[in-house]
C-alpha atoms as a PDB file:
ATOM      1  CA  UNK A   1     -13.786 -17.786  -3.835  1.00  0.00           C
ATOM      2  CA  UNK A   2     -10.861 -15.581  -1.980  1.00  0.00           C
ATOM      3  CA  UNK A   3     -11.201 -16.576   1.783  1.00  0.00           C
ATOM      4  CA  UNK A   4      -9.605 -13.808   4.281  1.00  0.00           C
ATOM      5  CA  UNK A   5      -9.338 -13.900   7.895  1.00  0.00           C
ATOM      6  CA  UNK A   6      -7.344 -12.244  10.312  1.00  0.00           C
ATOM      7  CA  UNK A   7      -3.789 -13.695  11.803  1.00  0.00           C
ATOM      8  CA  UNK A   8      -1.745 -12.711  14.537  1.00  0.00           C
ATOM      9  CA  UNK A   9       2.051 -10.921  13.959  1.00  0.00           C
ATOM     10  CA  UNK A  10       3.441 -14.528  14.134  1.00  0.00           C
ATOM     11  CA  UNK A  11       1.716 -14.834  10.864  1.00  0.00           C
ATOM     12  CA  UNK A  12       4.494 -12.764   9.549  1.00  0.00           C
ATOM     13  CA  UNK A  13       7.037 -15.965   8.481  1.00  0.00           C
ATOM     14  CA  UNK A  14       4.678 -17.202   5.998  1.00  0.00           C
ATOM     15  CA  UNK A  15       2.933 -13.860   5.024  1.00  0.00           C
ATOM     16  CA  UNK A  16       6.716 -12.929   3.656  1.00  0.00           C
ATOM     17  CA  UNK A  17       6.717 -16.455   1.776  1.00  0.00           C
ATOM     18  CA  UNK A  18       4.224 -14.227  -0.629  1.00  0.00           C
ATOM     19  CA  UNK A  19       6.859 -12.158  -3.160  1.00  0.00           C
ATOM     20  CA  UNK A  20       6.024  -8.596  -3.499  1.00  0.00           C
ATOM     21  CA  UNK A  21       7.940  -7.981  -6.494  1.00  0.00           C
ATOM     22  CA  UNK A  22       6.750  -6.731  -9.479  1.00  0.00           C
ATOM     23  CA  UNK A  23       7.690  -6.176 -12.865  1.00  0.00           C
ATOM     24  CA  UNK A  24       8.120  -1.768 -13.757  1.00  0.00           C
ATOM     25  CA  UNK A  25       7.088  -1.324 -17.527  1.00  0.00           C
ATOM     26  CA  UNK A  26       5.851   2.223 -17.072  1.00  0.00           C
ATOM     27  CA  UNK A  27       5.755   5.457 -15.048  1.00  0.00           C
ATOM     28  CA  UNK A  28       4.036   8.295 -14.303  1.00  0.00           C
ATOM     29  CA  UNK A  29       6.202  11.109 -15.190  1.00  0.00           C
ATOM     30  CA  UNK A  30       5.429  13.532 -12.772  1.00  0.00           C
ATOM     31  CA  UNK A  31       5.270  17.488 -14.470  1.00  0.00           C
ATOM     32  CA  UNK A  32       5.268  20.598 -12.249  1.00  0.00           C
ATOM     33  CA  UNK A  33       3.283  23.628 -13.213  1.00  0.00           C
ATOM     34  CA  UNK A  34       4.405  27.220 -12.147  1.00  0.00           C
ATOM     35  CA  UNK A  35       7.014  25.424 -10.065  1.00  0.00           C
ATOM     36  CA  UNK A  36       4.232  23.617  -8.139  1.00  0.00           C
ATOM     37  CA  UNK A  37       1.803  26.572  -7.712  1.00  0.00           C
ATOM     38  CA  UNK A  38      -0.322  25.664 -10.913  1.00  0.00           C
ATOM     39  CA  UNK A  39      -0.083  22.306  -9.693  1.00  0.00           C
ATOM     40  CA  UNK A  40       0.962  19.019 -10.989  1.00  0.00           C
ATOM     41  CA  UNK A  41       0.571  16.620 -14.079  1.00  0.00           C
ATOM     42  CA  UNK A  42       1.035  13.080 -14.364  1.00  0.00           C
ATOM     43  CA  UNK A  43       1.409  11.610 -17.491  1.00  0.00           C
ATOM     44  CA  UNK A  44       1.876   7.544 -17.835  1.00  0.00           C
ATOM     45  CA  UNK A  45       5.377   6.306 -20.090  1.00  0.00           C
ATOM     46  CA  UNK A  46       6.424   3.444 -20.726  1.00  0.00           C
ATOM     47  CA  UNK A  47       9.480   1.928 -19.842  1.00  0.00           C
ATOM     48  CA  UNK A  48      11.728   0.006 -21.940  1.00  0.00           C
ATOM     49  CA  UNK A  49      13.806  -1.915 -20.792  1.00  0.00           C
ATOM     50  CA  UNK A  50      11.487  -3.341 -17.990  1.00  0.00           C
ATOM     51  CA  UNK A  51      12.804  -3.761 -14.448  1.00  0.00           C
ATOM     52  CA  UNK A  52      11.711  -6.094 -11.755  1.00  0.00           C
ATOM     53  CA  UNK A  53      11.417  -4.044  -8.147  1.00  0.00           C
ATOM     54  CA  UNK A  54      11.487  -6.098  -5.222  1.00  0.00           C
ATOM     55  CA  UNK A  55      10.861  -3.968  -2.030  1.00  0.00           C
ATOM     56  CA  UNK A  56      11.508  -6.672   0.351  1.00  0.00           C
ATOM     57  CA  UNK A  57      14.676  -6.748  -0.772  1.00  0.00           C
ATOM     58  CA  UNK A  58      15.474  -3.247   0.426  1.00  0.00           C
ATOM     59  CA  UNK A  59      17.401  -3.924   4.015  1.00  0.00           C
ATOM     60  CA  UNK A  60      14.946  -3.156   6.921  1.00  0.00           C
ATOM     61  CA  UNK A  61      12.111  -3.684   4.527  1.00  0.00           C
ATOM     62  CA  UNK A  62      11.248  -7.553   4.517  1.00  0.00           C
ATOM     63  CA  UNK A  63       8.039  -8.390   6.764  1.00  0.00           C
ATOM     64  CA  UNK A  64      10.171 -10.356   9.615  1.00  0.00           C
ATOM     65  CA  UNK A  65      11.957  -7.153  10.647  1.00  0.00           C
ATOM     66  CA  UNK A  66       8.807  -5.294  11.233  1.00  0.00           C
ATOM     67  CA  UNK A  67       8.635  -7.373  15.072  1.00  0.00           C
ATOM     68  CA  UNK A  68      11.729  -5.763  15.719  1.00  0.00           C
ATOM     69  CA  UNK A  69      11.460  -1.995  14.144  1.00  0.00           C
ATOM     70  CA  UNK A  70       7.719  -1.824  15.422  1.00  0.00           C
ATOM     71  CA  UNK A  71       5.265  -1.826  18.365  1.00  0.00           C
ATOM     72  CA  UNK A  72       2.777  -4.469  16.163  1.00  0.00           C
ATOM     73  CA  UNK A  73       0.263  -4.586  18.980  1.00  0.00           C
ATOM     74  CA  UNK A  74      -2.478  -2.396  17.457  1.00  0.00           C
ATOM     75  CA  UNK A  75      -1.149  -3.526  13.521  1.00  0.00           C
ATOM     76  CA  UNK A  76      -4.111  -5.962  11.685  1.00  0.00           C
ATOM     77  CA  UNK A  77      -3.000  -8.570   9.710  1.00  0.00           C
ATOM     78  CA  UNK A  78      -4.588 -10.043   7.091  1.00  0.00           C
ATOM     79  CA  UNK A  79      -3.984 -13.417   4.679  1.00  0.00           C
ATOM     80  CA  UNK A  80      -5.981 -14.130   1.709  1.00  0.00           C
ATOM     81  CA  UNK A  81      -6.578 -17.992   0.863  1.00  0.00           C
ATOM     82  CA  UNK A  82      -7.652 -19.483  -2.348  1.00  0.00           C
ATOM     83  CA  UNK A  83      -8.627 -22.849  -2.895  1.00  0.00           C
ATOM     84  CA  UNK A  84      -7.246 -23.391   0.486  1.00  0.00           C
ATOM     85  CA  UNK A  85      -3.604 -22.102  -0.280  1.00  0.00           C
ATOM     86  CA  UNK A  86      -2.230 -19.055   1.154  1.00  0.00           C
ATOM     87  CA  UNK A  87      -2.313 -16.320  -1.867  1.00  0.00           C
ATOM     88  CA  UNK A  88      -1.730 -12.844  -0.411  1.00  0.00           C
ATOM     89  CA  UNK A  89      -2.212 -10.208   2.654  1.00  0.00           C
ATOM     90  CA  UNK A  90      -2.524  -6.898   3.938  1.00  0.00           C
ATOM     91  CA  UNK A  91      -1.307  -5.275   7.133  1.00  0.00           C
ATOM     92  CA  UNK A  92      -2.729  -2.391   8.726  1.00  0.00           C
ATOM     93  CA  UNK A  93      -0.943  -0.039  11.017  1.00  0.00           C
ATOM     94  CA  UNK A  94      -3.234   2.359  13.906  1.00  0.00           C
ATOM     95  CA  UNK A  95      -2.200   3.835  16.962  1.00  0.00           C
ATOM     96  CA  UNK A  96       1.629   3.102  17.160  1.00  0.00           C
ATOM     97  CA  UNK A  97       3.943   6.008  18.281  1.00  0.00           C
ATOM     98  CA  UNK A  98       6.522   6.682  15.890  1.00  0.00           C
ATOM     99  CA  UNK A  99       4.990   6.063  12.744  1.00  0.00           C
ATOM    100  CA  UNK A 100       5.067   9.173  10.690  1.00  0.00           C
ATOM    101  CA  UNK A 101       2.543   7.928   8.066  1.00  0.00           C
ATOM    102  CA  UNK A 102      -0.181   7.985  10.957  1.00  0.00           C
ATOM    103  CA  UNK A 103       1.012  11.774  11.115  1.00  0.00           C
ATOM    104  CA  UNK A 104      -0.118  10.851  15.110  1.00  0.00           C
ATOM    105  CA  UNK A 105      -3.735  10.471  14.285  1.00  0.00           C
ATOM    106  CA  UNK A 106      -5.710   8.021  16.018  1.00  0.00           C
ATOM    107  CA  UNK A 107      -8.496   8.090  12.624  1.00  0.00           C
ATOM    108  CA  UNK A 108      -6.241   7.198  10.552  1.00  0.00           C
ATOM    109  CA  UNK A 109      -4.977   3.840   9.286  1.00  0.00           C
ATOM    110  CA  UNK A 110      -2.043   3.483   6.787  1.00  0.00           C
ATOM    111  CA  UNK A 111      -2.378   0.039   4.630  1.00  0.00           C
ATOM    112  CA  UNK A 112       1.250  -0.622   5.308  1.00  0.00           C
ATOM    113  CA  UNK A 113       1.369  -3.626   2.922  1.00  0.00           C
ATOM    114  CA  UNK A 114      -0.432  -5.167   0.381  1.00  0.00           C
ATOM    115  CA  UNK A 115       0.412  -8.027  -1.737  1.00  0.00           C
ATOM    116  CA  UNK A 116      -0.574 -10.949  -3.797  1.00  0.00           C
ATOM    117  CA  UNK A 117       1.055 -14.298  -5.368  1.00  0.00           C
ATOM    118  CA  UNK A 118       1.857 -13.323  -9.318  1.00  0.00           C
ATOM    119  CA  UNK A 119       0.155 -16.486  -9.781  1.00  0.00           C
ATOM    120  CA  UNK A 120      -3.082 -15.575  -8.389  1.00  0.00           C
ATOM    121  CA  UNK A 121      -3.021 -11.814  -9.184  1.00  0.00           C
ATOM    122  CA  UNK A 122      -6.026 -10.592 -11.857  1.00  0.00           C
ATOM    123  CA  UNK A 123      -8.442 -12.956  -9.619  1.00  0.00           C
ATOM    124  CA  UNK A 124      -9.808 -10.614  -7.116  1.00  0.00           C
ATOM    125  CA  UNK A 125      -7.757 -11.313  -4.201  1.00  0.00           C
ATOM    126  CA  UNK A 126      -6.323  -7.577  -4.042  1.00  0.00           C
ATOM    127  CA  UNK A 127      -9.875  -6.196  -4.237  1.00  0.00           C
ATOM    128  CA  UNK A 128     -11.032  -8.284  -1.040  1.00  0.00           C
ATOM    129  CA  UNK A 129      -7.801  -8.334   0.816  1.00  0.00           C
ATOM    130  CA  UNK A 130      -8.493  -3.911   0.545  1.00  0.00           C
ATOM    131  CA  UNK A 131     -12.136  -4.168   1.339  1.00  0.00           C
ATOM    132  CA  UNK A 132     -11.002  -6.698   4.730  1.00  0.00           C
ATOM    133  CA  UNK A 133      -8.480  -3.637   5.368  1.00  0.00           C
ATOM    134  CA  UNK A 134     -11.303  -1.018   4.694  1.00  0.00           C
ATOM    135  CA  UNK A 135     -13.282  -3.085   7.259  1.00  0.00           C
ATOM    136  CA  UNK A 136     -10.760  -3.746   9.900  1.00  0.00           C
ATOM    137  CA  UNK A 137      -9.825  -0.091   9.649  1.00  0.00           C
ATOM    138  CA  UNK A 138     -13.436   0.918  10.546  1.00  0.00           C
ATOM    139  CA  UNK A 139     -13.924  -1.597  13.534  1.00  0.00           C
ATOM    140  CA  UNK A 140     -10.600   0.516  15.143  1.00  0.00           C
ATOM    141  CA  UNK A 141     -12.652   3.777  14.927  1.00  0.00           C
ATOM    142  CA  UNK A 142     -10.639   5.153  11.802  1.00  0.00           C
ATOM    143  CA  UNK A 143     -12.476   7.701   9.255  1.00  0.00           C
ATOM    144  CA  UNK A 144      -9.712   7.719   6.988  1.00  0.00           C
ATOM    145  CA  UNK A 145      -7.093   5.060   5.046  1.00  0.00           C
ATOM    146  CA  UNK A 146      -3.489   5.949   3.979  1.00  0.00           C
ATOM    147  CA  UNK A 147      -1.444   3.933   1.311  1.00  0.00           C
ATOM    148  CA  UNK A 148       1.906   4.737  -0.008  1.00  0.00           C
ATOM    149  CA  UNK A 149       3.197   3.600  -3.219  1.00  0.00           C
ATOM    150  CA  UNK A 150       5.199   5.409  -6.212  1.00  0.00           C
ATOM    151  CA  UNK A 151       5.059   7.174  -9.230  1.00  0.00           C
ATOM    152  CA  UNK A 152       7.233   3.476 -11.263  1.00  0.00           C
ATOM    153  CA  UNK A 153       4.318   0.795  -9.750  1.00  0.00           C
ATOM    154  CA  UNK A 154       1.814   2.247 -12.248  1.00  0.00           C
ATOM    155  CA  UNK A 155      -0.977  -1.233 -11.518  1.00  0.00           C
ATOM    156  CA  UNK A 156      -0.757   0.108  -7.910  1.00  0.00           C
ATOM    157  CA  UNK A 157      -1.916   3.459  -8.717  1.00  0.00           C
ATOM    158  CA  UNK A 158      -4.459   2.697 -10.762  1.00  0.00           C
ATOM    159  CA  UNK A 159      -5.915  -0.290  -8.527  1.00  0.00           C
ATOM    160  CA  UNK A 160      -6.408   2.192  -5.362  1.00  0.00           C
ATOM    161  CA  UNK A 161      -7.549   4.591  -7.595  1.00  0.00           C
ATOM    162  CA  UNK A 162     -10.367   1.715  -8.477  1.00  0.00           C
ATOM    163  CA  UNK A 163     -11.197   1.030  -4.501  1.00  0.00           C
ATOM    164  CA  UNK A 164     -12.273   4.777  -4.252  1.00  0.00           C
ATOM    165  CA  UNK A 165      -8.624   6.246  -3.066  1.00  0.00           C
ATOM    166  CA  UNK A 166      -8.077   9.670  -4.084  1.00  0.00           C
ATOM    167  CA  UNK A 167      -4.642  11.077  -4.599  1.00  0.00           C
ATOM    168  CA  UNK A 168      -4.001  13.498  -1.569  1.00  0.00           C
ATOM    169  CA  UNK A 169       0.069  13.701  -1.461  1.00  0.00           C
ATOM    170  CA  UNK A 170       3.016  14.151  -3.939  1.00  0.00           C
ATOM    171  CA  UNK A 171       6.749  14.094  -2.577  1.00  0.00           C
ATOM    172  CA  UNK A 172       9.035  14.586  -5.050  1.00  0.00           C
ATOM    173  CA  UNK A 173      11.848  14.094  -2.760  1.00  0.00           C
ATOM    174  CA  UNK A 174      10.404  11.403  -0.386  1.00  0.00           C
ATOM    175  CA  UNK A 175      13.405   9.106  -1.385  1.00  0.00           C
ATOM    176  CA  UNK A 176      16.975  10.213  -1.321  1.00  0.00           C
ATOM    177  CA  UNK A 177      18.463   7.020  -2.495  1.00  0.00           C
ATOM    178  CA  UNK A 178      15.938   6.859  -5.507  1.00  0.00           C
ATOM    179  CA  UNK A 179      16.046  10.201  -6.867  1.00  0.00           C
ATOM    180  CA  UNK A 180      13.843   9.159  -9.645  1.00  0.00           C
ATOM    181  CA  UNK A 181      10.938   7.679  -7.962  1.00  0.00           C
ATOM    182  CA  UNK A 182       8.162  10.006  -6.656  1.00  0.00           C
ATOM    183  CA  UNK A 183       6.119   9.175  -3.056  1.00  0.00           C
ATOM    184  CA  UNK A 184       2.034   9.154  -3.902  1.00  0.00           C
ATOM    185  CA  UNK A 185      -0.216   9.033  -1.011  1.00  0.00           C
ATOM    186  CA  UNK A 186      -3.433   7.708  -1.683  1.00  0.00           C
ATOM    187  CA  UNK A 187      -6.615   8.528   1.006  1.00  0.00           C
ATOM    188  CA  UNK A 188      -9.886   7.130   1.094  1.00  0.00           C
ATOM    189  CA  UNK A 189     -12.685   7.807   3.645  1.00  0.00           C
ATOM    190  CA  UNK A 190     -13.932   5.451   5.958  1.00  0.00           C
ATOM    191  CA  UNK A 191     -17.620   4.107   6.735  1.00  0.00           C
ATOM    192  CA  UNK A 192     -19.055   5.235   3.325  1.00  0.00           C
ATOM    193  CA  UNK A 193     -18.105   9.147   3.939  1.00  0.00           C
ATOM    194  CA  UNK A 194     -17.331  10.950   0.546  1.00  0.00           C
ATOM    195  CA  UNK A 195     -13.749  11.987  -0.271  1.00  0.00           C
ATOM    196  CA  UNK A 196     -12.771  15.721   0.166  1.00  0.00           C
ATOM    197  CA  UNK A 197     -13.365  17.855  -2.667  1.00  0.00           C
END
């Protein structure tokens, strides 16, 4: 059974000891229709060769420089235990100035991370560690959670797409240094409301 409880930002150190990385075997190739105003289609590829993307990896991206980039004092963090060993976590950002994905909301959260040991992924521990974040969310007043990923982490999609998240944001040029990869922001209403039509 997946145990979670909360931690405090020193938690950080050994929530990074958790890799991130995953393996890119297909995309969703991203179509627009009538230059946008028809809308947009995404269609799943694979991808051959494979590629393993590592986001901690990126400079200014690894867990232990979030203390010093970020106020963490309203942030939740989250670590998922199996069997007694540390397996995965999620960290939730509210209420800190200067984070664009909160779009300077106070009802909004943005799951800022999310990850799981490849060893233990498959066994459920992704599906509590987002219902913990749903709940910790709520308990901060928020009606509404964020998550970022891409169009190349193609489990991603489809796992928030199986917690209830509905696709609300496509940014084609979100990422200058990876012209190729395409910013989807998932949403998901809070305390049982209904998504938007």
């Amino acid at each position: 059974m997946v145990e979670i409880r909360e931690e405090s930002p020193g938690f950080l150190d050994e929530y990074a000891r958790v890799s991130i990385a995953f393996e890119v075997s297909a995309t969703f190739e991203l179509s627009s229709l009538d230059q946008g105003l028809a809308g947009f289609s995404l269609a799943e590829r694979s991808l051959t060769p494979t590629i393993v993307k590592d986001h901690d990896a990126i400079p200014g991206n690894h867990p232990t420089d979030w203390r010093t980039q970020f106020d963490l004092a309203n942030w939740g963090f989250l670590a998922a235990r199996l069997e007694g060993r540390h397996v995965g976590g999620a960290v939730v950002a509210v209420k800190t100035p200067g984070i664009l994905m909160l779009e300077g909301r106070t009802d909004l959260a943005v799951l800022w991370d999310i990850r799981v040991a490849p060893q233990a992924r498959g066994r459920g521990v992704g599906t509590a560690l987002f219902r913990a974040a749903e709940q910790w969310a709520e308990l901060q007043r928020c009606d509404l959670l964020k998550v970022e990923t891409q169009n190349d982490n193609v489990p991603a999609c489809k796992f928030y797409a199986s917690q209830g998240c509905s696709l609300g944001g496509i940014n084609r040029f979100a990422y200058p240094d990876f012209p190729n990869e395409v910013q989807l922001l998932w949403y998901k209403r809070l305390g049982g409301a209904p998504p938007a039509a």
